[in-house]
PDB file of N, CA and C in Angstrom:
ATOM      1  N   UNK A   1       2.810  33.822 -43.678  1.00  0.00           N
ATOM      2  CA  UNK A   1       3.088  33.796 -42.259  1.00  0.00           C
ATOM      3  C   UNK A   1       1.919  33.118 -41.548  1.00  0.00           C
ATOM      4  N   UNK A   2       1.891  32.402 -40.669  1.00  0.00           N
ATOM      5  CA  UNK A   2       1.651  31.463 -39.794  1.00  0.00           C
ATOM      6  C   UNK A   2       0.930  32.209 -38.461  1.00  0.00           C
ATOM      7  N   UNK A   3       0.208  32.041 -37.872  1.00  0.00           N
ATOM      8  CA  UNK A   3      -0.101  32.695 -36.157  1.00  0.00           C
ATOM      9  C   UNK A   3      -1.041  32.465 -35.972  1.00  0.00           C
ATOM     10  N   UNK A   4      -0.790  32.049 -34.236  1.00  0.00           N
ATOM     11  CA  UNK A   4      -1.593  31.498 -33.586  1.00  0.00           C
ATOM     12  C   UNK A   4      -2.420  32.702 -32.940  1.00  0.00           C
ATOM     13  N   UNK A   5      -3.754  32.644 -33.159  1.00  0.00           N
ATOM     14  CA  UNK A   5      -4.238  33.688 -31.678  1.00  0.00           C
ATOM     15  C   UNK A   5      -5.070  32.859 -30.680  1.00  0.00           C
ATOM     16  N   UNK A   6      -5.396  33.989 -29.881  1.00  0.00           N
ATOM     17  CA  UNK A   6      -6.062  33.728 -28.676  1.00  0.00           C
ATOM     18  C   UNK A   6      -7.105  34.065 -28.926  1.00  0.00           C
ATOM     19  N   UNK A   7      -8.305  32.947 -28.246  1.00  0.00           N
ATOM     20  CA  UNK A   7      -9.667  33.112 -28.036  1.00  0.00           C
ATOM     21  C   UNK A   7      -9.933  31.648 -27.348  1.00  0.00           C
ATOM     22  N   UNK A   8     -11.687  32.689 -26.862  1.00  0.00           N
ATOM     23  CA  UNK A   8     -12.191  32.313 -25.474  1.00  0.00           C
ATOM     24  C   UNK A   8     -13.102  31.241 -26.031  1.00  0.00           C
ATOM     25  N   UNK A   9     -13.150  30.422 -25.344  1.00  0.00           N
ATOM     26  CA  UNK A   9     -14.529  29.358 -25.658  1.00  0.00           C
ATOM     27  C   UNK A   9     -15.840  29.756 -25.613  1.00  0.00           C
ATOM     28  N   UNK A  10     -16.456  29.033 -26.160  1.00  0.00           N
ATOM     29  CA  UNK A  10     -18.108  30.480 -25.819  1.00  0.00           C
ATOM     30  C   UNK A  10     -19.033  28.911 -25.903  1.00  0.00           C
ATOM     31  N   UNK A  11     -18.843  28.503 -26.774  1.00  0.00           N
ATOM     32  CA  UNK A  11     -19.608  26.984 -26.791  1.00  0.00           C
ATOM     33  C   UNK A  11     -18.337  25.382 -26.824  1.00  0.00           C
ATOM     34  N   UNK A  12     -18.960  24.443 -26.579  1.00  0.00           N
ATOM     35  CA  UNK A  12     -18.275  23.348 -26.460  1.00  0.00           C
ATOM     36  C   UNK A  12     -19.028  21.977 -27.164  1.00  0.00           C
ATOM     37  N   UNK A  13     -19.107  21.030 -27.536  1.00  0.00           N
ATOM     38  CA  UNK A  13     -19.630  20.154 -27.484  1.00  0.00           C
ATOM     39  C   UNK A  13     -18.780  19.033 -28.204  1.00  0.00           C
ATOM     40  N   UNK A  14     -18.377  18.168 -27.318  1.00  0.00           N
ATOM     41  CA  UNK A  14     -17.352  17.292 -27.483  1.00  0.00           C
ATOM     42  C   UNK A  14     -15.772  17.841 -27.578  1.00  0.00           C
ATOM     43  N   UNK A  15     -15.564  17.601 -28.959  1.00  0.00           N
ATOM     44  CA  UNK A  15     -14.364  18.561 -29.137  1.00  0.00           C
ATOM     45  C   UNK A  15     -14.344  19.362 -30.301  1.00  0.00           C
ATOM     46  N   UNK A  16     -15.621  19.771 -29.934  1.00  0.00           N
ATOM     47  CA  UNK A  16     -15.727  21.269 -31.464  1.00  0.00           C
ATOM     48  C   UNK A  16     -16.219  22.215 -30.877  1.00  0.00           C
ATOM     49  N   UNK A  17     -15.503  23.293 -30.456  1.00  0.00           N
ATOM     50  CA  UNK A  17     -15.831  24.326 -29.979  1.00  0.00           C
ATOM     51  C   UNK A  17     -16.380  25.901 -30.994  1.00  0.00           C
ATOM     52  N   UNK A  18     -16.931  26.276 -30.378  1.00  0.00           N
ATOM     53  CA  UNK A  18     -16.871  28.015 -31.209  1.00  0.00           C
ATOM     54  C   UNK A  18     -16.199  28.853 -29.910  1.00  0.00           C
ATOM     55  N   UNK A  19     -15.191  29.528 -30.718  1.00  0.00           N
ATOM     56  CA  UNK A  19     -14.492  30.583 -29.687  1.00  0.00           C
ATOM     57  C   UNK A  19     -14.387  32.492 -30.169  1.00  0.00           C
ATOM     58  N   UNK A  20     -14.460  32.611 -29.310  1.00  0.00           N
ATOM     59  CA  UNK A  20     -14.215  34.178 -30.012  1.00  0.00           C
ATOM     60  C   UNK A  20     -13.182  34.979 -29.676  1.00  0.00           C
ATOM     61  N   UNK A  21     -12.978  35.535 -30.814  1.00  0.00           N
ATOM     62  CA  UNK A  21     -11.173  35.941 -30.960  1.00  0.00           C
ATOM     63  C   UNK A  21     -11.535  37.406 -31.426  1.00  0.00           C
ATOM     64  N   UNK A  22     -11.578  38.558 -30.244  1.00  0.00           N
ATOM     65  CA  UNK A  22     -11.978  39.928 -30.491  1.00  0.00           C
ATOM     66  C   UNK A  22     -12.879  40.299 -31.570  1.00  0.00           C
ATOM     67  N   UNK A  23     -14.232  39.242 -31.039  1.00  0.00           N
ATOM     68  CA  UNK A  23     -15.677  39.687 -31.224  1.00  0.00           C
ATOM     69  C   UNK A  23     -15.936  38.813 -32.650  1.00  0.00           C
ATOM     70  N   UNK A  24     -14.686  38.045 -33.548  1.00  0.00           N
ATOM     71  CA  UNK A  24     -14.751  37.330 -34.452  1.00  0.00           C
ATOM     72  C   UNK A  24     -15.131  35.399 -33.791  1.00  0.00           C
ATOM     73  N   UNK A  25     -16.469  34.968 -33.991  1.00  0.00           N
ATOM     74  CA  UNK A  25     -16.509  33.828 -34.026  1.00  0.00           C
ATOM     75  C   UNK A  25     -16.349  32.697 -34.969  1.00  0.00           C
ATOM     76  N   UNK A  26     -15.651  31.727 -34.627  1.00  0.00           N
ATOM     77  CA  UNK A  26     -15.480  30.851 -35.942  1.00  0.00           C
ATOM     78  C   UNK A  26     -15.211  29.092 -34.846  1.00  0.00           C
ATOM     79  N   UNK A  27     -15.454  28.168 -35.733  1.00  0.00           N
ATOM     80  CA  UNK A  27     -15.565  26.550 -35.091  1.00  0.00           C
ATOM     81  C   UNK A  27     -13.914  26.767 -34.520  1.00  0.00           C
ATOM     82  N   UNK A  28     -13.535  25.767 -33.792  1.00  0.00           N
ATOM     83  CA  UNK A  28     -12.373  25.144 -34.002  1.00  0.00           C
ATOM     84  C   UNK A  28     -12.614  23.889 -32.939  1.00  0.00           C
ATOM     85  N   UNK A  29     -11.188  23.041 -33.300  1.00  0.00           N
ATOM     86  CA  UNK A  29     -11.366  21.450 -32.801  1.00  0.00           C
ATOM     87  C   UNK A  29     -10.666  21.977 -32.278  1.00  0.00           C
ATOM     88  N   UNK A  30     -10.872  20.917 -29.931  1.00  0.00           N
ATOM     89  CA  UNK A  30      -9.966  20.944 -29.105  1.00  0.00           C
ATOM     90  C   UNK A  30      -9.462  20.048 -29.133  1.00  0.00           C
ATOM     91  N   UNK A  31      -9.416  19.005 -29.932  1.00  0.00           N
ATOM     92  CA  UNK A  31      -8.697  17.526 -29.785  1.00  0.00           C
ATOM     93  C   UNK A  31      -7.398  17.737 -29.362  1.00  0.00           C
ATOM     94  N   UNK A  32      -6.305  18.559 -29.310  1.00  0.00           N
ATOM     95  CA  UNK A  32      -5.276  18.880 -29.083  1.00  0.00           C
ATOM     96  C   UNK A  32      -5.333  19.550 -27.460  1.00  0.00           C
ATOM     97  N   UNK A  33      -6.172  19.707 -26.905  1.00  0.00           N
ATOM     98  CA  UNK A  33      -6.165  20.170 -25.477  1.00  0.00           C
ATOM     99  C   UNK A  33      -7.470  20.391 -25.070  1.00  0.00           C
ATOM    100  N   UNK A  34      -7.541  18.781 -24.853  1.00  0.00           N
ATOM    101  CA  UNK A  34      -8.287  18.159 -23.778  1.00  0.00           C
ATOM    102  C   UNK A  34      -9.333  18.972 -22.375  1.00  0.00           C
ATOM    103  N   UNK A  35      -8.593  19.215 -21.680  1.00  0.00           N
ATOM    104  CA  UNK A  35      -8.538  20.211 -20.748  1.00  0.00           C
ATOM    105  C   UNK A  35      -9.356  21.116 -20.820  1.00  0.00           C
ATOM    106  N   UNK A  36      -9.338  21.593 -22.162  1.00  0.00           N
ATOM    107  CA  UNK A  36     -10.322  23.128 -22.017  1.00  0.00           C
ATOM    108  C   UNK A  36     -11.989  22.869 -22.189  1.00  0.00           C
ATOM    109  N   UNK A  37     -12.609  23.772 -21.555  1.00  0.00           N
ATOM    110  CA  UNK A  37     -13.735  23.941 -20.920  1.00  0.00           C
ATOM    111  C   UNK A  37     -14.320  25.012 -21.585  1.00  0.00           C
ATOM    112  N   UNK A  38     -15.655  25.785 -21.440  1.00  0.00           N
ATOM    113  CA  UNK A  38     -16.345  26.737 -21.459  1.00  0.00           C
ATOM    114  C   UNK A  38     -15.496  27.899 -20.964  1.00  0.00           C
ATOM    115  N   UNK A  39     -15.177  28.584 -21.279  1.00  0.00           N
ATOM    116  CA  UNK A  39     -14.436  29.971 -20.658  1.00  0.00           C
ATOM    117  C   UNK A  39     -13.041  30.076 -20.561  1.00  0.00           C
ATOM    118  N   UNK A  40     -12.219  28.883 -21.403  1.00  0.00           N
ATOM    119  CA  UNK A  40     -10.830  28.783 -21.387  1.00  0.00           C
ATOM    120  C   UNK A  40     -10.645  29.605 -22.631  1.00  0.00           C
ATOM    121  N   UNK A  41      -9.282  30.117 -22.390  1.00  0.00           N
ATOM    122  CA  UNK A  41      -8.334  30.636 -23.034  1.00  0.00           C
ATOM    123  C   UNK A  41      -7.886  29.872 -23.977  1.00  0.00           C
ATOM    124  N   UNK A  42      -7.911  29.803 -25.201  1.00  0.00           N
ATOM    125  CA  UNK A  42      -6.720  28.906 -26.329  1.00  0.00           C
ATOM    126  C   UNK A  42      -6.473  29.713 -27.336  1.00  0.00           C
ATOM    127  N   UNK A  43      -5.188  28.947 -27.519  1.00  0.00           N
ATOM    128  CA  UNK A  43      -4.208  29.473 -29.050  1.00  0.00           C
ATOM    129  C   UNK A  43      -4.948  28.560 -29.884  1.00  0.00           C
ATOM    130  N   UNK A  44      -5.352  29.160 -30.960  1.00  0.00           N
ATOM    131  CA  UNK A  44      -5.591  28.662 -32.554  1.00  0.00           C
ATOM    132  C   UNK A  44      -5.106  28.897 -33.074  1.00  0.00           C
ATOM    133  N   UNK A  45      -4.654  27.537 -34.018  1.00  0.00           N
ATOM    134  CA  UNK A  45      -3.872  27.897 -35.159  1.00  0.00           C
ATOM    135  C   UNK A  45      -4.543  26.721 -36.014  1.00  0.00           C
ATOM    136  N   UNK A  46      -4.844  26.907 -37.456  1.00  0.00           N
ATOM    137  CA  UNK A  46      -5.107  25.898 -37.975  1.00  0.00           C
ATOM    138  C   UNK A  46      -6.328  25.452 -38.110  1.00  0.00           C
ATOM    139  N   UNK A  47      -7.296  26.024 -37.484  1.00  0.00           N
ATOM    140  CA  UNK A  47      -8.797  25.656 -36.913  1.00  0.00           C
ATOM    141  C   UNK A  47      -8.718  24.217 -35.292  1.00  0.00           C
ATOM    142  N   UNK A  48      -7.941  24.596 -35.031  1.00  0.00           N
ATOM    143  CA  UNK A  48      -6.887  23.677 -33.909  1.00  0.00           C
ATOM    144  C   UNK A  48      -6.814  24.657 -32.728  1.00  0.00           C
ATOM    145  N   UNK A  49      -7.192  24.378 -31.309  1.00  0.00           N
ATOM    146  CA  UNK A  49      -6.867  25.040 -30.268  1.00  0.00           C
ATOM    147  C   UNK A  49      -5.309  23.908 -29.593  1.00  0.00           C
ATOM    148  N   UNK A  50      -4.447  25.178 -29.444  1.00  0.00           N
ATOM    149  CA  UNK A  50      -3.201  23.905 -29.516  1.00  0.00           C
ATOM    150  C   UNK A  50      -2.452  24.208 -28.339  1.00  0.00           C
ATOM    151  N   UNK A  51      -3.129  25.538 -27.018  1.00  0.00           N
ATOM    152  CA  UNK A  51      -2.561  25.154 -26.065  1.00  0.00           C
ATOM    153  C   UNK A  51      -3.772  26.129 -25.403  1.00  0.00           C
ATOM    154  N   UNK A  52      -3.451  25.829 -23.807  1.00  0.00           N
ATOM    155  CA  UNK A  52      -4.264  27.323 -22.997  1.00  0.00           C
ATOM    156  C   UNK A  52      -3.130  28.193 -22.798  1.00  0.00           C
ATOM    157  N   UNK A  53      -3.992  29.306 -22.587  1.00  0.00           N
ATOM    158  CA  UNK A  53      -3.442  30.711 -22.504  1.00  0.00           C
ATOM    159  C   UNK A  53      -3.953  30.911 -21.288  1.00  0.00           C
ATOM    160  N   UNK A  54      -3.238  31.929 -20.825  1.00  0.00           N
ATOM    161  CA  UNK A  54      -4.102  32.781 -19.640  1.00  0.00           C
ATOM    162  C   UNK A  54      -4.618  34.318 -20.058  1.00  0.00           C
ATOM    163  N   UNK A  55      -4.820  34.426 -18.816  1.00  0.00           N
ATOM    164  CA  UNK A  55      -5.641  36.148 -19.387  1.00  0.00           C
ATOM    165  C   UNK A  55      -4.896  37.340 -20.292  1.00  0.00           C
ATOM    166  N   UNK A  56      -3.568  37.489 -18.982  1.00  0.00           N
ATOM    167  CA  UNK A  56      -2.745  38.624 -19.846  1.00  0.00           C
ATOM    168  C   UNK A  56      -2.119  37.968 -20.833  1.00  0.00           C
ATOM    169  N   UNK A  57      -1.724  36.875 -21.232  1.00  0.00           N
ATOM    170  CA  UNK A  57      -1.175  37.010 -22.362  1.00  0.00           C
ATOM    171  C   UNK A  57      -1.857  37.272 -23.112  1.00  0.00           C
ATOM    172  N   UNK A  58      -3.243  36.384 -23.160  1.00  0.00           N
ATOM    173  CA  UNK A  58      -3.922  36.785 -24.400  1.00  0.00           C
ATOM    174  C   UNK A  58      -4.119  38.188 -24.641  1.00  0.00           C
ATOM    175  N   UNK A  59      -4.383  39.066 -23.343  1.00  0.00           N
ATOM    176  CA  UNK A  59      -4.942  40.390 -23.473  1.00  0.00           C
ATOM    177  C   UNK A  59      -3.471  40.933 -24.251  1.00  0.00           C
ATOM    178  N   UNK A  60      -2.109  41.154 -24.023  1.00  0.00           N
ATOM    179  CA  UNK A  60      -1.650  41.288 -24.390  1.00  0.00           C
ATOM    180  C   UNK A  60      -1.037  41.397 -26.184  1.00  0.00           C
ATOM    181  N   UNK A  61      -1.418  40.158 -26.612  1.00  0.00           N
ATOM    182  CA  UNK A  61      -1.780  39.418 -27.578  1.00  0.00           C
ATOM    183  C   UNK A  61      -2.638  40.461 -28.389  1.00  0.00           C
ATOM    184  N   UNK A  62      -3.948  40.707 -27.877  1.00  0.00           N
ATOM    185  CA  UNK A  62      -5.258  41.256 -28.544  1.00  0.00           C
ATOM    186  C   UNK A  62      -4.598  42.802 -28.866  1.00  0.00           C
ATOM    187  N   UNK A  63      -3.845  43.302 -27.945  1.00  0.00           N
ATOM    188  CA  UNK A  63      -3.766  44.355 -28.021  1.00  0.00           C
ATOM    189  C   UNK A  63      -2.311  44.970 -29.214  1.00  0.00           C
ATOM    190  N   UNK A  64      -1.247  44.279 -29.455  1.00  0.00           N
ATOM    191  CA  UNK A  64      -0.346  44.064 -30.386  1.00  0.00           C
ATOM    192  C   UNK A  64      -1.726  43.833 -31.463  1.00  0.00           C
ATOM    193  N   UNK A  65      -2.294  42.880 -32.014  1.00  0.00           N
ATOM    194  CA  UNK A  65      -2.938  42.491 -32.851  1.00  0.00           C
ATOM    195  C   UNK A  65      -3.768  44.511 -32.737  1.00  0.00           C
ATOM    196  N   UNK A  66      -4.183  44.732 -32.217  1.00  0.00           N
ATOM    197  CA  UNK A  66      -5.155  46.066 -32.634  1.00  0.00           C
ATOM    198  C   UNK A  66      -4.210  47.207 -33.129  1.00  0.00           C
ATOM    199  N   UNK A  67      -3.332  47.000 -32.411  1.00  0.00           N
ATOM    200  CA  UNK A  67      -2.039  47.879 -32.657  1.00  0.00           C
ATOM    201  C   UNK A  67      -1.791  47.869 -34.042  1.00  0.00           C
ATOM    202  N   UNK A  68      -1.332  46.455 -34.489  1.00  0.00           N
ATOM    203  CA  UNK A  68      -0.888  46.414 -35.912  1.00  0.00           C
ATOM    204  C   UNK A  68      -2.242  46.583 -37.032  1.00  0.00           C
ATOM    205  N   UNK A  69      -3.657  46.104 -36.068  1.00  0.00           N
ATOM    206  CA  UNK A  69      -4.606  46.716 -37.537  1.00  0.00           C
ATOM    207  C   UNK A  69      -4.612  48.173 -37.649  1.00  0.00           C
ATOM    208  N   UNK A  70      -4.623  49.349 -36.483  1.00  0.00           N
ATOM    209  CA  UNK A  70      -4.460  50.417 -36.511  1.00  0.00           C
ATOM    210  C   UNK A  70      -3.212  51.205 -37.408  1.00  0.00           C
ATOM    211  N   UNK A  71      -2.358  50.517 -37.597  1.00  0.00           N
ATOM    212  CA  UNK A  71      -1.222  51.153 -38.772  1.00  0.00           C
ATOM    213  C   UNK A  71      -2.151  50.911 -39.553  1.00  0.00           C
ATOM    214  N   UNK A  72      -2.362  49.611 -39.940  1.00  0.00           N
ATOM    215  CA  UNK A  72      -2.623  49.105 -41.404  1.00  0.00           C
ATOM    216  C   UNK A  72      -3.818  49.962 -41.561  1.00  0.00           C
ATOM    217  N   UNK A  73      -4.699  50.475 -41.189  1.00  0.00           N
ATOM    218  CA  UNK A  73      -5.611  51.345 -41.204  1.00  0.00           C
ATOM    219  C   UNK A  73      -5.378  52.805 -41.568  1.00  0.00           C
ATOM    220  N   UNK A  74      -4.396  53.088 -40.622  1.00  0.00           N
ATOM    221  CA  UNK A  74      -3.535  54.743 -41.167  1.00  0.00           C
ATOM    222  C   UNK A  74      -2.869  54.629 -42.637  1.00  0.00           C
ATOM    223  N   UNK A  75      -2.507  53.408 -42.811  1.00  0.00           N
ATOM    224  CA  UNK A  75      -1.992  53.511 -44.006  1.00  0.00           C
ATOM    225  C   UNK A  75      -2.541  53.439 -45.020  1.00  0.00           C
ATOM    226  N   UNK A  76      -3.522  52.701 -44.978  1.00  0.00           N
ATOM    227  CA  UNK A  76      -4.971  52.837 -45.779  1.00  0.00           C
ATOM    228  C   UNK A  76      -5.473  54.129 -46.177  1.00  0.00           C
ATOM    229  N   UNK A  77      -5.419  54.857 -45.233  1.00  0.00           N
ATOM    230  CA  UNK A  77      -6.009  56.007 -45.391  1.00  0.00           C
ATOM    231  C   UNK A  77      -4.936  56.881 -46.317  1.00  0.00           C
ATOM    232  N   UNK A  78      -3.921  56.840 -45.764  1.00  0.00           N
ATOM    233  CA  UNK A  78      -2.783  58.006 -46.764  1.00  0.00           C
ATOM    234  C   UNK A  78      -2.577  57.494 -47.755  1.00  0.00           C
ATOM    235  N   UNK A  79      -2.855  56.459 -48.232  1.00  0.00           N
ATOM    236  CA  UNK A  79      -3.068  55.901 -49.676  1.00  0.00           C
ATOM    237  C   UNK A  79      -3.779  56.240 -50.646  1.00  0.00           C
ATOM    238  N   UNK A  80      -4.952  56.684 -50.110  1.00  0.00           N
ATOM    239  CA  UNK A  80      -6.300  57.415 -50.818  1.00  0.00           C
ATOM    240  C   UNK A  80      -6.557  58.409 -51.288  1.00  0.00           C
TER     241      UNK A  80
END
């Protein structure tokens, strides 16, 4: 399975950014959207920022994503 998340720009320089995606930093290229700046919102997918986001979605986004590590976590545990 495939998915895009959301994260914030934190550095820029040209079109290689570092963004952080709930406290995880990693590179990605904006060549695909131009536009974004220091403090924008983007979907990654791919090591590719491939659109902007706005706030709530992403927040939204972050929070499904914690949701589903929190099962996977309970389930972890009753496994043991």
């Amino acid at each position: 399975m495939c998915l895009a998340v959301p994260a914030r720009i934190i550095e820029l320089d040209k079109d290689v950014a570092v963004v952080d995606a709930m406290g995880n930093r990693f590179r990605a290229k904006t060549t695909l959207v131009p536009e974004a700046k220091i403090g924008s919102l983007v979907l990654i997918h791919a090591g590719f920022a491939i659109s902007l986001v706005d706030e709530e979605e992403a927040r939204k986004t972050w929070e499904i994503i914690e949701q589903i590590n929190d099962l996977r976590d309970e389930s972890n545990d009753t496994s043991q």
